[in-house]
N, C-alpha and C. Protein backbone atom coordinates (compact mmCIF):
# COMPACT_ATOMS: atom_id res chain seq x y z
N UNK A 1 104.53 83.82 4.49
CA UNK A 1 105.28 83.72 3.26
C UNK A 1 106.67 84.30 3.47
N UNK A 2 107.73 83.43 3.02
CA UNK A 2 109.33 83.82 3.12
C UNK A 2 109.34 85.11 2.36
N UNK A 3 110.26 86.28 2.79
CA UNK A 3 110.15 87.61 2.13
C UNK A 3 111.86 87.53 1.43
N UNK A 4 112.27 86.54 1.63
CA UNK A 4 113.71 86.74 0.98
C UNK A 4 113.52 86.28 -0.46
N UNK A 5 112.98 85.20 -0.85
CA UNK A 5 113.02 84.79 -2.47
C UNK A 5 112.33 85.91 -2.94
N UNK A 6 111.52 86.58 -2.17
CA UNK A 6 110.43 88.01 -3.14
C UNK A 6 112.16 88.90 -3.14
N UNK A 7 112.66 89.16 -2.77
CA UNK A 7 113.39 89.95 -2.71
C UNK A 7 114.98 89.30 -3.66
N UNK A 8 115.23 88.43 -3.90
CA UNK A 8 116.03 87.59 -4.46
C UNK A 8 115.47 87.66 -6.29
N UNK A 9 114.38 87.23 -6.60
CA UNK A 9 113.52 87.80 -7.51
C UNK A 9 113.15 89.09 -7.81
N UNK A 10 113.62 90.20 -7.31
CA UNK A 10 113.03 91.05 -7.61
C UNK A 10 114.73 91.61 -7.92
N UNK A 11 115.77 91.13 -7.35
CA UNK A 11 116.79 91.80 -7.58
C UNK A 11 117.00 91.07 -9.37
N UNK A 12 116.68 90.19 -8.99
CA UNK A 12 116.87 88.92 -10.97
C UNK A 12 116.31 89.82 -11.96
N UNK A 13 115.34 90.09 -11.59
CA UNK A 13 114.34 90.93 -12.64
C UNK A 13 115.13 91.98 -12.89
N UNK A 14 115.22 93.09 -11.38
CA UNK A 14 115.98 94.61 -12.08
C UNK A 14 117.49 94.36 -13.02
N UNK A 15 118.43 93.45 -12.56
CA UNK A 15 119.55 93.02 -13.14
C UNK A 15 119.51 92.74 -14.40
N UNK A 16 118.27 91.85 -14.47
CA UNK A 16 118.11 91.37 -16.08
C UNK A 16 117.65 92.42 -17.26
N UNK A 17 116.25 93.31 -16.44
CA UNK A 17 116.02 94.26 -17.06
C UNK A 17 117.06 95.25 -17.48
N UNK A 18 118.13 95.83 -16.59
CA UNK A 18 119.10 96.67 -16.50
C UNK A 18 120.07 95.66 -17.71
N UNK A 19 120.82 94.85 -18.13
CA UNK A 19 121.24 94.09 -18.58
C UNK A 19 120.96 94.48 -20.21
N UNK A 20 119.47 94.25 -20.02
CA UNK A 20 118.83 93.83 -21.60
C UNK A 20 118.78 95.55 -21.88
N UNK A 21 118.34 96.67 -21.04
CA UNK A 21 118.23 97.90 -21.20
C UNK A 21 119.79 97.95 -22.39
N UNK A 22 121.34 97.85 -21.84
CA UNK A 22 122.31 97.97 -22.40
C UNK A 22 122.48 97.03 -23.97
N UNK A 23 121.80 96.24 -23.90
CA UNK A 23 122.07 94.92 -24.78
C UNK A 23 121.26 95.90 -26.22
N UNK A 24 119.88 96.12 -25.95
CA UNK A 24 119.24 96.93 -26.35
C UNK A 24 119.37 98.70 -27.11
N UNK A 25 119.88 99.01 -25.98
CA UNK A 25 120.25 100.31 -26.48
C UNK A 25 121.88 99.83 -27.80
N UNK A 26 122.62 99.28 -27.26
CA UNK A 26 123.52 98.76 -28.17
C UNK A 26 123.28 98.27 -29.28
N UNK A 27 122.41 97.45 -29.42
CA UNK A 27 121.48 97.13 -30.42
C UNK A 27 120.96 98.24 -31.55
N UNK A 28 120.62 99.33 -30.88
CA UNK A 28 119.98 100.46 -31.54
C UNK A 28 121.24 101.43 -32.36
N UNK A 29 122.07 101.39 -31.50
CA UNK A 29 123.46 102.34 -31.89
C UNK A 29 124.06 101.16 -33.31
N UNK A 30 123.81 99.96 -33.09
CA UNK A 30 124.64 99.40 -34.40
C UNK A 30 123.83 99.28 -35.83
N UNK A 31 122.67 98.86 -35.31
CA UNK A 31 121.82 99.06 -36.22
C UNK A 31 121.42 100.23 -36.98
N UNK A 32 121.45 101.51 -35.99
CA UNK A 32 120.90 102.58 -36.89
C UNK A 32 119.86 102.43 -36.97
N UNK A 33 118.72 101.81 -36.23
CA UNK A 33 117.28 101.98 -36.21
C UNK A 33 117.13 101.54 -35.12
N UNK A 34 115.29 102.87 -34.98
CA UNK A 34 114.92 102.11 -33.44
C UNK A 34 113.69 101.31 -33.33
N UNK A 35 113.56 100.23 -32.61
CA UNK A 35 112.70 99.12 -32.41
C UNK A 35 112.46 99.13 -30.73
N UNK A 36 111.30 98.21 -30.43
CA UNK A 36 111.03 98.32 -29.18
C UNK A 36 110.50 96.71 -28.94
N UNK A 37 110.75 96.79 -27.65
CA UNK A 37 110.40 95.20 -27.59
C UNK A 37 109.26 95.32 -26.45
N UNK A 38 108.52 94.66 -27.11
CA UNK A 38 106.52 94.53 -26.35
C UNK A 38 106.36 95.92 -25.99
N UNK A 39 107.08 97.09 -26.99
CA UNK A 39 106.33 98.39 -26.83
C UNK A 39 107.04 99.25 -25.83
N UNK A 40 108.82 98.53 -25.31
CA UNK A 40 109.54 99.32 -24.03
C UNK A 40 110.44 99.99 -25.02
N UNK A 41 110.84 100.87 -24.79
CA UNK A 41 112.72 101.34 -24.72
C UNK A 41 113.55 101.08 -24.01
N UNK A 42 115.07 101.22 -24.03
CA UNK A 42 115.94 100.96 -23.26
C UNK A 42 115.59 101.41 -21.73
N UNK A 43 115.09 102.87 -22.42
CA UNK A 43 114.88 103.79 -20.92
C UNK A 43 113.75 103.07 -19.88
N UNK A 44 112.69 102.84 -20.52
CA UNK A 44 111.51 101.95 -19.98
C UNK A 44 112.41 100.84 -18.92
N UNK A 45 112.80 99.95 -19.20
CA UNK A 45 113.46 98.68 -19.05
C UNK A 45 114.60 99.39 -17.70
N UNK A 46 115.09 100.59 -17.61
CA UNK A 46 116.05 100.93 -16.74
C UNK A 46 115.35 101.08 -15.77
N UNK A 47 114.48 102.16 -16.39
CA UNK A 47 113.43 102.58 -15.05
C UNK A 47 112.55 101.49 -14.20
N UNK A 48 112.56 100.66 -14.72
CA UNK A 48 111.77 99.21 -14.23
C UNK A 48 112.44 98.41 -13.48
N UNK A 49 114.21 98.58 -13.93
CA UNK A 49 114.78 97.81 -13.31
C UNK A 49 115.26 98.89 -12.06
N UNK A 50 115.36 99.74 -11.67
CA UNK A 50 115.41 100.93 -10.94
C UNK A 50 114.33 100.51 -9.55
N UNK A 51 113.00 100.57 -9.83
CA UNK A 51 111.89 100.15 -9.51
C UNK A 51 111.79 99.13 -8.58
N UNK A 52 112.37 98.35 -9.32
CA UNK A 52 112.24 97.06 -8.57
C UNK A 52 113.57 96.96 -7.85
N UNK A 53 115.09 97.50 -7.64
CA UNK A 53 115.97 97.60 -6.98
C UNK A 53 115.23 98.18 -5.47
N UNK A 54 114.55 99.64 -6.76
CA UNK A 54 114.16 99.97 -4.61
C UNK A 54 113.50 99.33 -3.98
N UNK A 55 112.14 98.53 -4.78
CA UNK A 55 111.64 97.80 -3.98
C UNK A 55 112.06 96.82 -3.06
N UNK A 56 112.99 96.40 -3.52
CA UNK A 56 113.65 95.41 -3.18
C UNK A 56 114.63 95.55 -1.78
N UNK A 57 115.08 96.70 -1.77
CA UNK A 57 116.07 97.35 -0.65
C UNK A 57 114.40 97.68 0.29
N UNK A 58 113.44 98.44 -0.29
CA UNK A 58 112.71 98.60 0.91
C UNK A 58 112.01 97.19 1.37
N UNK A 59 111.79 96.04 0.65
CA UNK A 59 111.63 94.86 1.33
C UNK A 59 112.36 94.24 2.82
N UNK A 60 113.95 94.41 1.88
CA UNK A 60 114.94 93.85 2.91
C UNK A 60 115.26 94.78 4.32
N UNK A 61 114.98 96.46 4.08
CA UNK A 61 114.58 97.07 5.55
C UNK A 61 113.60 96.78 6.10
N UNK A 62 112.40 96.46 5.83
CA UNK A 62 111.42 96.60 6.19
C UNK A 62 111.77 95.18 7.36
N UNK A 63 112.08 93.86 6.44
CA UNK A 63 112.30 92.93 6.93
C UNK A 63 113.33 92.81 8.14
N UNK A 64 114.27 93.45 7.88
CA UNK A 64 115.83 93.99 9.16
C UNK A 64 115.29 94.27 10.41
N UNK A 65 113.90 95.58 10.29
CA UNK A 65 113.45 96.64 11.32
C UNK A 65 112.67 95.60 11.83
N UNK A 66 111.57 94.35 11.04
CA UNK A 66 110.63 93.62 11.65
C UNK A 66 111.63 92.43 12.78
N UNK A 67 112.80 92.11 12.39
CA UNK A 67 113.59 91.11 12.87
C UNK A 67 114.22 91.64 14.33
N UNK A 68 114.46 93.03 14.44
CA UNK A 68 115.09 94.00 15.35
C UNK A 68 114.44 94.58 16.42
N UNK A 69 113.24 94.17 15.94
CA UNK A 69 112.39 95.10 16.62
C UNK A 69 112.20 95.21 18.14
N UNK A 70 112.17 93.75 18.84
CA UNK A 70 112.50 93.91 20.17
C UNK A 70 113.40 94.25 20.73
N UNK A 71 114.36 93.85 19.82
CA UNK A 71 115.74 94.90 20.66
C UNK A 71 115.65 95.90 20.69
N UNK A 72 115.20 97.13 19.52
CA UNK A 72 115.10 98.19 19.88
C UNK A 72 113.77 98.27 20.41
N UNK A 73 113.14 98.14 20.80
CA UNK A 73 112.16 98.59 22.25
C UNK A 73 112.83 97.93 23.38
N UNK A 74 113.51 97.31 23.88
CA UNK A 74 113.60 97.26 24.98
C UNK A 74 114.93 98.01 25.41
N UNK A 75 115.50 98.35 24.23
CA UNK A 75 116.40 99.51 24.41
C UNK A 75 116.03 100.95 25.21
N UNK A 76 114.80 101.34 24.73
CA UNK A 76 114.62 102.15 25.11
C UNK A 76 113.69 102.09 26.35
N UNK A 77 113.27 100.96 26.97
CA UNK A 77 112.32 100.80 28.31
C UNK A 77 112.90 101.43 29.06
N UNK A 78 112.54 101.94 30.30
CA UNK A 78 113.30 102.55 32.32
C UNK A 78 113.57 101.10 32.85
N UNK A 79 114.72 100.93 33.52
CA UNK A 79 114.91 99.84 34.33
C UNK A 79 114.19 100.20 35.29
N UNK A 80 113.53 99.12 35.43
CA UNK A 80 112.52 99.11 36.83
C UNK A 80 113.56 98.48 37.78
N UNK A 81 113.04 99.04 39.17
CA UNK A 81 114.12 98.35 40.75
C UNK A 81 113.52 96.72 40.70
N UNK A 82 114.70 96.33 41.12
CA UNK A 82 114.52 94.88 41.50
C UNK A 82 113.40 94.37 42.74
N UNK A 83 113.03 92.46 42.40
CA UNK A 83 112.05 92.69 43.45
C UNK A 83 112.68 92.75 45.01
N UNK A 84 114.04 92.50 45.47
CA UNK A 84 114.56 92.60 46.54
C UNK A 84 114.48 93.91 47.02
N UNK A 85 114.11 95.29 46.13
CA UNK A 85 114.46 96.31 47.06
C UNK A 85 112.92 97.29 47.10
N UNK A 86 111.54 96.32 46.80
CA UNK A 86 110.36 96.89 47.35
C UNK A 86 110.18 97.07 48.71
N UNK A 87 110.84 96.10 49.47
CA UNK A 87 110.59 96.52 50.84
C UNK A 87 111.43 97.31 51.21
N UNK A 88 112.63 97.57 50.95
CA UNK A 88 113.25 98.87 51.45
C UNK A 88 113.02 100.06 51.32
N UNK A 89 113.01 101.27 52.13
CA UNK A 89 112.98 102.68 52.11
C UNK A 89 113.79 103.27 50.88
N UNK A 90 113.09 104.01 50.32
CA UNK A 90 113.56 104.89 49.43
C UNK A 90 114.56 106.32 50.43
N UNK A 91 115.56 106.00 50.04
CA UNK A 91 116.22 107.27 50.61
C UNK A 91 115.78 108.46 49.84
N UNK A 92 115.62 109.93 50.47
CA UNK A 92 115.59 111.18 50.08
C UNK A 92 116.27 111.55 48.90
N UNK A 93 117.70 111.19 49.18
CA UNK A 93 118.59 111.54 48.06
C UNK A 93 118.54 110.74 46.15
N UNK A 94 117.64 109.36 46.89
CA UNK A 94 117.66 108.64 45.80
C UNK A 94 116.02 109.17 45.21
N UNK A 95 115.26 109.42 46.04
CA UNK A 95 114.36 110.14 45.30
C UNK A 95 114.13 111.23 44.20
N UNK A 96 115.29 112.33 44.66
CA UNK A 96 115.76 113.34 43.97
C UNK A 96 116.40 112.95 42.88
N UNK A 97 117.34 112.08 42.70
CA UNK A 97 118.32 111.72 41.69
C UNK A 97 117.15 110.94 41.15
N UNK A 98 116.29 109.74 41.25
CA UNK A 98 115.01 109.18 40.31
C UNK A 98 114.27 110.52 39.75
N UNK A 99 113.96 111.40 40.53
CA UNK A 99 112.98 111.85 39.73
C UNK A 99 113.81 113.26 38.70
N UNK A 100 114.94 113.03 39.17
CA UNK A 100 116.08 114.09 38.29
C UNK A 100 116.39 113.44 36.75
N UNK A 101 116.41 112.02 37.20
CA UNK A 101 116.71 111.06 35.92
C UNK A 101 115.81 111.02 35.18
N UNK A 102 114.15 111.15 35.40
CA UNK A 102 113.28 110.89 34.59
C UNK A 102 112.80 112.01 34.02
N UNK A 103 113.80 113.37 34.16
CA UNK A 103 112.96 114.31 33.26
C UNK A 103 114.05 114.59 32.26
């Protein structure tokens, strides 16, 4: 399943919610009375749209780190020696400097 429309949708929702939160609370300041819609407040409706922002940012990392991911592991692999230089002698000095490098 594509993770970008979940995340495209989820930004619609917090925007809209956040949106109607202001529309709402404005509503309340002109009127001089308070009402609730299917039982939210402004505050409800922020926090929801809040909610679903983060979700939404932790979707799209989650998705970044899954897309990246081989690059960073092979970032961090040891270059192994090439196959041309198994048959050659390891010099002394290059021993010291390998095993100097790997600690």
């Amino acid at each position: 399943m594509p993770v970008l429309p979940l995340i495209d949708l989820l930004i619609l929702i917090a925007w809209t919610g956040l949106m109607w939160s202001f529309v709402h609370k404005a509503l309340w300041l002109a009127l001089g009375s308070t009402f609730t819609v299917l039982g939210l407040t402004p505050y409800d409706f922020v926090l929801g749209g809040g909610v679903c922002l983060l979700f939404a940012l932790a979707l799209a990392a989650r998705t970044w780190i899954k897309a990246n991911e081989p690059a960073l592991l092979n970032r961090n692999r040891p270059s192994f020696r090439s196959a041309e230089s198994y048959g050659a002698p390891v010099e002394p000095e290059a021993r010291g400097e390998a095993v100097g490098a790997q600690r």
